[in-house]
Protein backbone atom coordinates (compact mmCIF):
# COMPACT_ATOMS: atom_id res chain seq x y z
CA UNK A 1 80.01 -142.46 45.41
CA UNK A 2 77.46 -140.46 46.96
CA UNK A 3 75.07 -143.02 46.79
CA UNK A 4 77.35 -145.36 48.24
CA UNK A 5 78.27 -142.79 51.38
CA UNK A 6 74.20 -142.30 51.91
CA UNK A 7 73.44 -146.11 52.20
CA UNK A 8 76.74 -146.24 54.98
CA UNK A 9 75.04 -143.08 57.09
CA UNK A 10 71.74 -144.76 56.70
CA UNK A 11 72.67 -148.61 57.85
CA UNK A 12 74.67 -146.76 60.10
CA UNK A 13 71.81 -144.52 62.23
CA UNK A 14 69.26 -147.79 61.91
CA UNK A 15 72.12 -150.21 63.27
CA UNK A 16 72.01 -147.77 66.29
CA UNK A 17 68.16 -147.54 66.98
CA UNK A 18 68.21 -151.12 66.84
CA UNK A 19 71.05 -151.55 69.63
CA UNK A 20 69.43 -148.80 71.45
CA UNK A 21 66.11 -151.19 71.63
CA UNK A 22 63.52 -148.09 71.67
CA UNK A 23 62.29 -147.86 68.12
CA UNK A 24 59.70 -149.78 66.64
CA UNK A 25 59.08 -150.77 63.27
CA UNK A 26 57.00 -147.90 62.59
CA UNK A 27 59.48 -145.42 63.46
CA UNK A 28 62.14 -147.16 61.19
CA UNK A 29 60.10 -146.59 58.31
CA UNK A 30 59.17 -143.25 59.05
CA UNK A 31 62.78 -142.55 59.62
CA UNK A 32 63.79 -143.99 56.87
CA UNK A 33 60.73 -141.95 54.99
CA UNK A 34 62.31 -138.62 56.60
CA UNK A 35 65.76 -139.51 55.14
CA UNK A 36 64.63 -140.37 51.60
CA UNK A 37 62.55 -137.15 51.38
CA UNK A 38 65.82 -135.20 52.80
CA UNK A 39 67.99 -136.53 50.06
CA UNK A 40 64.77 -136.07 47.49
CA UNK A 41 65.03 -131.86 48.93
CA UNK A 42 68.96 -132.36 48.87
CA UNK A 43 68.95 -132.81 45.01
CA UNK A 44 66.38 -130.44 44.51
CA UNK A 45 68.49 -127.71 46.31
CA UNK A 46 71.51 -128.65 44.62
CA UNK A 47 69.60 -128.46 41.06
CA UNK A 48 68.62 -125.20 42.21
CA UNK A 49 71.61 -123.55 42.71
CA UNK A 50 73.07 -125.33 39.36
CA UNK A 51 70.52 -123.07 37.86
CA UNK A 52 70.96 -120.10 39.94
CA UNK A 53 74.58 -120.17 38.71
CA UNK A 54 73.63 -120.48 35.03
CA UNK A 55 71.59 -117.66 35.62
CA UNK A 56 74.55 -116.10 37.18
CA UNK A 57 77.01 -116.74 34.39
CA UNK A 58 74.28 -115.34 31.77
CA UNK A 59 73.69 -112.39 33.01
CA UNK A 60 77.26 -111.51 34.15
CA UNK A 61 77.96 -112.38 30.14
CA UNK A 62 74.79 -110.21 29.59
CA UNK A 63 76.19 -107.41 31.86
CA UNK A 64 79.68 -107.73 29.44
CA UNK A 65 77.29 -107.76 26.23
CA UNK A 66 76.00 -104.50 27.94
CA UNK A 67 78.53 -102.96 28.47
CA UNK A 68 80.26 -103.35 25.60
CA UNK A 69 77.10 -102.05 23.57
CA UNK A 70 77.30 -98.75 26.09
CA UNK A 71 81.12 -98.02 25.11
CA UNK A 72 80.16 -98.86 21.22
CA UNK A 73 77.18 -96.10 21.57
CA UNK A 74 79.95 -93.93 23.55
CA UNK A 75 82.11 -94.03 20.32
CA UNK A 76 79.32 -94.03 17.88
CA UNK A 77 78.31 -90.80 19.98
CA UNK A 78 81.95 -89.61 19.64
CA UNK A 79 81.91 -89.97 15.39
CA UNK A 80 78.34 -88.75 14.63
CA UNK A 81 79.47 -85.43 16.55
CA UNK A 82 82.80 -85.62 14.73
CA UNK A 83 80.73 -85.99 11.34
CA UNK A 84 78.39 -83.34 12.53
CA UNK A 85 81.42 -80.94 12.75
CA UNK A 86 82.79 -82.10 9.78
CA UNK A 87 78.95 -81.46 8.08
CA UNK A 88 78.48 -78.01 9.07
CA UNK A 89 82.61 -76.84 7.59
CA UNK A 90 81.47 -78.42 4.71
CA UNK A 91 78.25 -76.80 4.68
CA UNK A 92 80.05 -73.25 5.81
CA UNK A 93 82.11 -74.19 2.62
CA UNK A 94 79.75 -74.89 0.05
CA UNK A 95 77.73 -71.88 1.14
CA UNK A 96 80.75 -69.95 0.99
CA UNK A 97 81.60 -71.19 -2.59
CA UNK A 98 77.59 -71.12 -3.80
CA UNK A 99 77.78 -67.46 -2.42
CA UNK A 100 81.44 -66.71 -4.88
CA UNK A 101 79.78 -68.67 -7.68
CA UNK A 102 76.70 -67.03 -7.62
CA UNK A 103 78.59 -63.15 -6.97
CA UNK A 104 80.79 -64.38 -10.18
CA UNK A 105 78.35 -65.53 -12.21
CA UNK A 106 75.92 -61.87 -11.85
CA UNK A 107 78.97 -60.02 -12.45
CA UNK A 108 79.66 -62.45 -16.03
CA UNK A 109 75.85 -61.66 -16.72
CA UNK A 110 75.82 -57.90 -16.15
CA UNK A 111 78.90 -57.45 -18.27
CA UNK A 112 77.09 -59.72 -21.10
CA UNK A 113 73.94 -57.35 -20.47
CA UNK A 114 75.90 -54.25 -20.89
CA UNK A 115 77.80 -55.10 -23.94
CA UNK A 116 74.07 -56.06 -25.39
CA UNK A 117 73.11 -52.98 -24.32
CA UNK A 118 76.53 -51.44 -25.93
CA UNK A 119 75.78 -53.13 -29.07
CA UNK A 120 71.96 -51.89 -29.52
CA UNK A 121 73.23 -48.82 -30.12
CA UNK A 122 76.10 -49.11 -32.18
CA UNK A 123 78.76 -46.26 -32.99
CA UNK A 124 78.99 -45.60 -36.96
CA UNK A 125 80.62 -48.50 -38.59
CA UNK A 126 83.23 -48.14 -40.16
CA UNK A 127 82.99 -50.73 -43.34
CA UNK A 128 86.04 -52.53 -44.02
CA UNK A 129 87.10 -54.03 -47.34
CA UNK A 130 86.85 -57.71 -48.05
CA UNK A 131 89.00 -59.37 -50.41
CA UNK A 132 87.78 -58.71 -53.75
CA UNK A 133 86.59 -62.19 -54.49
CA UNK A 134 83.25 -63.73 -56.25
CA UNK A 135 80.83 -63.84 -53.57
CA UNK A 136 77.82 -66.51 -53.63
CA UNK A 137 74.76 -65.03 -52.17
CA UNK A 138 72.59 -67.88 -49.09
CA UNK A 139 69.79 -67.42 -52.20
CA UNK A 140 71.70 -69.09 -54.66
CA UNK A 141 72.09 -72.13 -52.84
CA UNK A 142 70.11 -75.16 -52.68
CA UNK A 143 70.20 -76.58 -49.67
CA UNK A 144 71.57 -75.68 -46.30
CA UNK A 145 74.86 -78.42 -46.53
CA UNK A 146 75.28 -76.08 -49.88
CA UNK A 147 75.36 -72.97 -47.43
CA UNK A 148 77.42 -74.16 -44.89
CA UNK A 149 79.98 -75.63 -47.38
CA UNK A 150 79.87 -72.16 -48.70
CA UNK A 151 80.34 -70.62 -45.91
CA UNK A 152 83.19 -72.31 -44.94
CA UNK A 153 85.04 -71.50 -48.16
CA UNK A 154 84.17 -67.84 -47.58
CA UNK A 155 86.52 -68.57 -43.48
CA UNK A 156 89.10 -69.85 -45.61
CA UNK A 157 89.09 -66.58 -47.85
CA UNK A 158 88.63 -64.75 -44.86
CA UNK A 159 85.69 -63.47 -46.05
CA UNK A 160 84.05 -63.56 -42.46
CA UNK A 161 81.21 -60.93 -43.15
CA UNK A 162 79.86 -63.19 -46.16
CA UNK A 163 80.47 -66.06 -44.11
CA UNK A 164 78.44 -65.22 -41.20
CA UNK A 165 75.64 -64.02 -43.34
CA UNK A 166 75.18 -67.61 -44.25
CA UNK A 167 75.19 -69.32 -41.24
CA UNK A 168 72.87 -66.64 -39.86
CA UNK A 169 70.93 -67.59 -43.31
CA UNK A 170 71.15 -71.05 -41.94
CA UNK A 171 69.85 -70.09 -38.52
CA UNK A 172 66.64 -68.22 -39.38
CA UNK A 173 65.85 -71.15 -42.16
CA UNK A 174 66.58 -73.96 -41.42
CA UNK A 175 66.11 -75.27 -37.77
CA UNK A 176 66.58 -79.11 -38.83
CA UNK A 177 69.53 -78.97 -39.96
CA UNK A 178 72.00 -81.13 -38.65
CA UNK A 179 74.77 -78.31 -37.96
CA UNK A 180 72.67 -76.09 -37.06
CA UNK A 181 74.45 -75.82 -33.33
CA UNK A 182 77.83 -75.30 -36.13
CA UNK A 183 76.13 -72.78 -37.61
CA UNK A 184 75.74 -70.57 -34.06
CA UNK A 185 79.61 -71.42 -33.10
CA UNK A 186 80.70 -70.51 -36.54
CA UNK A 187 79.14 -67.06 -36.43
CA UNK A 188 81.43 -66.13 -32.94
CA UNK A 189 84.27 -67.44 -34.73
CA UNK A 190 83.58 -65.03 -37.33
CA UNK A 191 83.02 -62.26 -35.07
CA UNK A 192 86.18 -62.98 -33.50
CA UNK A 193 88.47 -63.56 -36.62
CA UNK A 194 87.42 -59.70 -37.02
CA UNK A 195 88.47 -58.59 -33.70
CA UNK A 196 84.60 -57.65 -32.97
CA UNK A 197 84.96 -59.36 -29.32
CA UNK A 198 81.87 -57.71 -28.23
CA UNK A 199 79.69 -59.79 -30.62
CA UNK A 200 81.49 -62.63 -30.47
CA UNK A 201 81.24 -62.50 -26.85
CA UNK A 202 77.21 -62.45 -27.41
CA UNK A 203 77.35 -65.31 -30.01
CA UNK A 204 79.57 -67.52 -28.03
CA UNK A 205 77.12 -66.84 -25.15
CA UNK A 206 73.97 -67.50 -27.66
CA UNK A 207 75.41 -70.55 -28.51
CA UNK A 208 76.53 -72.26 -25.32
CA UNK A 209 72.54 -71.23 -24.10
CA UNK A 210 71.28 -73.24 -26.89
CA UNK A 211 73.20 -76.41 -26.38
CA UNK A 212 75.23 -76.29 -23.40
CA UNK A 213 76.97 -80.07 -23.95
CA UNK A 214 77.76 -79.65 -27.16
CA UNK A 215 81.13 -80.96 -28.41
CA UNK A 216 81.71 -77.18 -29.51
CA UNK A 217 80.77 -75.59 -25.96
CA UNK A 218 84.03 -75.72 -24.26
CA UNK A 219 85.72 -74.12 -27.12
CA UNK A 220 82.69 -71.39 -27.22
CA UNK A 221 83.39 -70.77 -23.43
CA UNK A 222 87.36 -70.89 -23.97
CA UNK A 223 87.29 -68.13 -26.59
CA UNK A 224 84.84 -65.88 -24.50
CA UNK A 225 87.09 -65.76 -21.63
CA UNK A 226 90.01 -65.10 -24.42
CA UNK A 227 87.40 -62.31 -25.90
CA UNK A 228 87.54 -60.71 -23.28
CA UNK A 229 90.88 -60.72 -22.28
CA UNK A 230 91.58 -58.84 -25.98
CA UNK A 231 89.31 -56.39 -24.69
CA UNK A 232 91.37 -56.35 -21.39
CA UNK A 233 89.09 -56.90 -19.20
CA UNK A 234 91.04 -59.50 -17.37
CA UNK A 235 88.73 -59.90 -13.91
CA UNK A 236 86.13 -61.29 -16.32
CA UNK A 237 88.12 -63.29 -18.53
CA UNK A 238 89.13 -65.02 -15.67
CA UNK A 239 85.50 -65.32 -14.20
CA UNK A 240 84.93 -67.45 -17.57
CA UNK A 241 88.19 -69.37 -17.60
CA UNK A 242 87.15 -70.59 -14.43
CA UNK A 243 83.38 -71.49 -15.81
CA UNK A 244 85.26 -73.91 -18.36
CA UNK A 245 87.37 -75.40 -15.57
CA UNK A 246 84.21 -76.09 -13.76
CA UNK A 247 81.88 -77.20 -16.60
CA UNK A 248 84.70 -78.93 -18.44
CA UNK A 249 87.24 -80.10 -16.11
CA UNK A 250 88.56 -83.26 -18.21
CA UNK A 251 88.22 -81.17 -21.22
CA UNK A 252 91.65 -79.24 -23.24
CA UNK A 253 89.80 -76.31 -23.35
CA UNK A 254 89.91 -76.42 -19.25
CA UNK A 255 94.03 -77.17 -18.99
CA UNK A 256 94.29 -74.24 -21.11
CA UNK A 257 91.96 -71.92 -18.72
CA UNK A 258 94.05 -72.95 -16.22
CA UNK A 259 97.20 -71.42 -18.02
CA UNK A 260 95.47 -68.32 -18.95
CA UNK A 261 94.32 -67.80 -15.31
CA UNK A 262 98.16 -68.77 -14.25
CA UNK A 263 98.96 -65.22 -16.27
CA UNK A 264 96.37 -63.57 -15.47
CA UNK A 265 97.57 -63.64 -11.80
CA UNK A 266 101.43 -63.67 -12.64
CA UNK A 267 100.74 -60.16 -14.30
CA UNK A 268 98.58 -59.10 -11.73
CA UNK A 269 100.79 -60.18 -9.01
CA UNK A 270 104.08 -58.23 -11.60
CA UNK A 271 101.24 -55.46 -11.50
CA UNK A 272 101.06 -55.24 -7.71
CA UNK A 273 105.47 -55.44 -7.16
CA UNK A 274 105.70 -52.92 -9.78
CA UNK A 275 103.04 -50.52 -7.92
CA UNK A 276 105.29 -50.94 -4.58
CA UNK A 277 108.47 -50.52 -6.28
CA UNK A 278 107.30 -47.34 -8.02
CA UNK A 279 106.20 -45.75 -4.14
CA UNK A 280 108.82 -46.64 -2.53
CA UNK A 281 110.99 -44.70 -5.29
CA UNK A 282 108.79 -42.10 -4.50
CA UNK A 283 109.08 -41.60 -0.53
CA UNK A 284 112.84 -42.38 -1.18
CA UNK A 285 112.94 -39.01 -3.22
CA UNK A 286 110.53 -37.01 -1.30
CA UNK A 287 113.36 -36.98 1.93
C-alpha cells in the first residue's frame, strides 16, 4: 500500500516538471535518484526506531526484573536479620542452659568426690549377719560364667556381701569376660540391696564411666538418683534424675525420673506452704 502511494507521489511530481517544461532529462533522473535514496533513509529510520523500541521494551522489562530483585534482597534483608535475632536467643539460651548443665553437673561431681572421700575413711563397721547358708568361695570355681552364676544364687539368698565378692573376683580377673560390664552393675545393686547408698552411689558411677551406652546404664543412673534420695539428699537426686532424662530420653528409666522429679517438687513446693502457714500462725499469735 505504501508502495503503491510512493509510485502515485512520484508520477505525480514528474507529471508536473514535465507540464512545467523546465526540467531536463538529467534533472528527472537525479530527482528521481533524490527520491529513491529518501525512501532508502525512510526505511532505515523507521528500522531504527523499531529497534530503539525493542530496546525500550527490554530494558523497561529489565528495569521490572530489577526491581523486583531489589524488593526480594529487601525481604531477604528483612529474614536474615529476623534469623540473626532468632540466632543470638538461641545462642543466649544454650549458653544459659550449657552454663546450668555445667553448674549441675560440678555440684553431682563434688558430692561423688566427697562421699569417696567419706568412704576412705570409713567409721567402724558394724558386721551384720548373713543368712547362715553354705557359702562357695570365687576360688572354687572354674570359670568366670561359674562365678557369676554363683553369684547370682548368693542375690537370690540375699547373700549380697558373698555376692559382690565374686563379681569383684570377676572384675580384677577376668577382663574378657563377656559380663564383665554385669559384673560392675551387679556390685551397686548389691551395695544398694544393703542400704549402703554411699557405695552404691560410687559403683553405679564406676560403672556408667566404664560403658556409658550400655543396656544397664540407664538403670545404673536411675538408682543413683534413687540412692540418693534414701540418703535425702533430694537437690542431687534430682540433678541425676534429670541426667537420665537427658541421656535417656526414650528410655523407662527416664519416664520414671520424670515422676520422681514430679515429687521431688510437689514436696518441696508442700515444704514451702507448710513454712508460710507455720509464720503466719506465728505473727497471728504474737498480736
Amino acid at each position: 500500500m505504501k508502495k503503491i502511494k510512493s509510485k502515485i507521489f512520484f508520477t505525480a511530481i514528474v507529471s508536473a516538471v514535465f507540464l512545467s517544461g523546465c526540467v531536463t532529462t538529467g534533472e528527472y533522473e537525479q530527482i528521481r535518484a533524490d527520491i529513491t535514496k529518501l525512501h532508502i533513509e525512510n526505511s532505515q529510520l523507521k528500522q531504527e526506531v523499531s529497534e530503539l523500541k525493542t530496546r525500550m521494551d527490554k530494558m523497561s522489562s529489565d528495569l521490572s526484573t530489577a526491581t523486583a530483585l531489589k524488593e526480594g534482597q529487601l525481604t531477604l534483608i528483612a529474614q536474615t536479620q529476623d534469623y540473626v535475632k532468632e540466632l543470638q536467643i538461641l545462642k543466649g539460651r544454650f549458653e544459659e542452659s550449657s552454663y546450668s548443665n555445667d553448674k549441675k553437673f560440678k555440684e553431682l561431681s563434688d558430692k561423688i568426690a566427697e562421699l569417696q572421700a567419706k568412704l576412705t575413711h570409713p567409721q567402724q563397721p558394724i558386721p551384720q549377719k548373713e543368712p547362715e547358708q553354705k557359702k562357695i568361695s570365687p576360688g572354687q570355681l572354674k570359670n568366670p560364667k561359674e562365678i557369676y552364676d554363683s553369684a547370682h544364687v548368693d542375690i537370690k539368698e540375699k547373700r549380697y556381701a558373698s555376692a559382690r565378692d565374686k563379681f569383684q573376683e570377676i572384675t580384677k580377673n577376668y577382663p574378657d569376660f563377656e559380663l564383665l560390664p554385669n559384673s560392675y552393675f551387679w556390685i551397686g545393686e548389691t551395695y544398694y540391696s544393703e542400704k549402703k547408698y554411699e557405695d552404691a552411689i560410687l559403683a553405679y558411677e564406676e560403672f556408667l564411666k566404664k560403658y556409658p551406652k550400655h543396656d544397664k546404664a540407664p538403670g545404673a543412673l536411675l538408682k543413683e538418683g534413687m540412692a540418693f534420695l534414701e540418703l535425702k539428699d533430694k537437690k542431687t537426686a534430682k540433678v541425676v534424675f534429670e541426667r537420665v532424662i537427658e541421656r535417656y530420653p526414650k528410655s523407662k528409666e527416664a519416664e520414671i525420673a520424670q515422676q520422681k522429679i514430679a515429687e521431688i517438687l510437689k514436696s518441696q513446693n508442700s515444704g514451702k506452704k507448710s513454712t508460710k502457714t507455720k509464720s503466719k500462725t506465728k505473727t497471728k499469735s504474737k498480736q
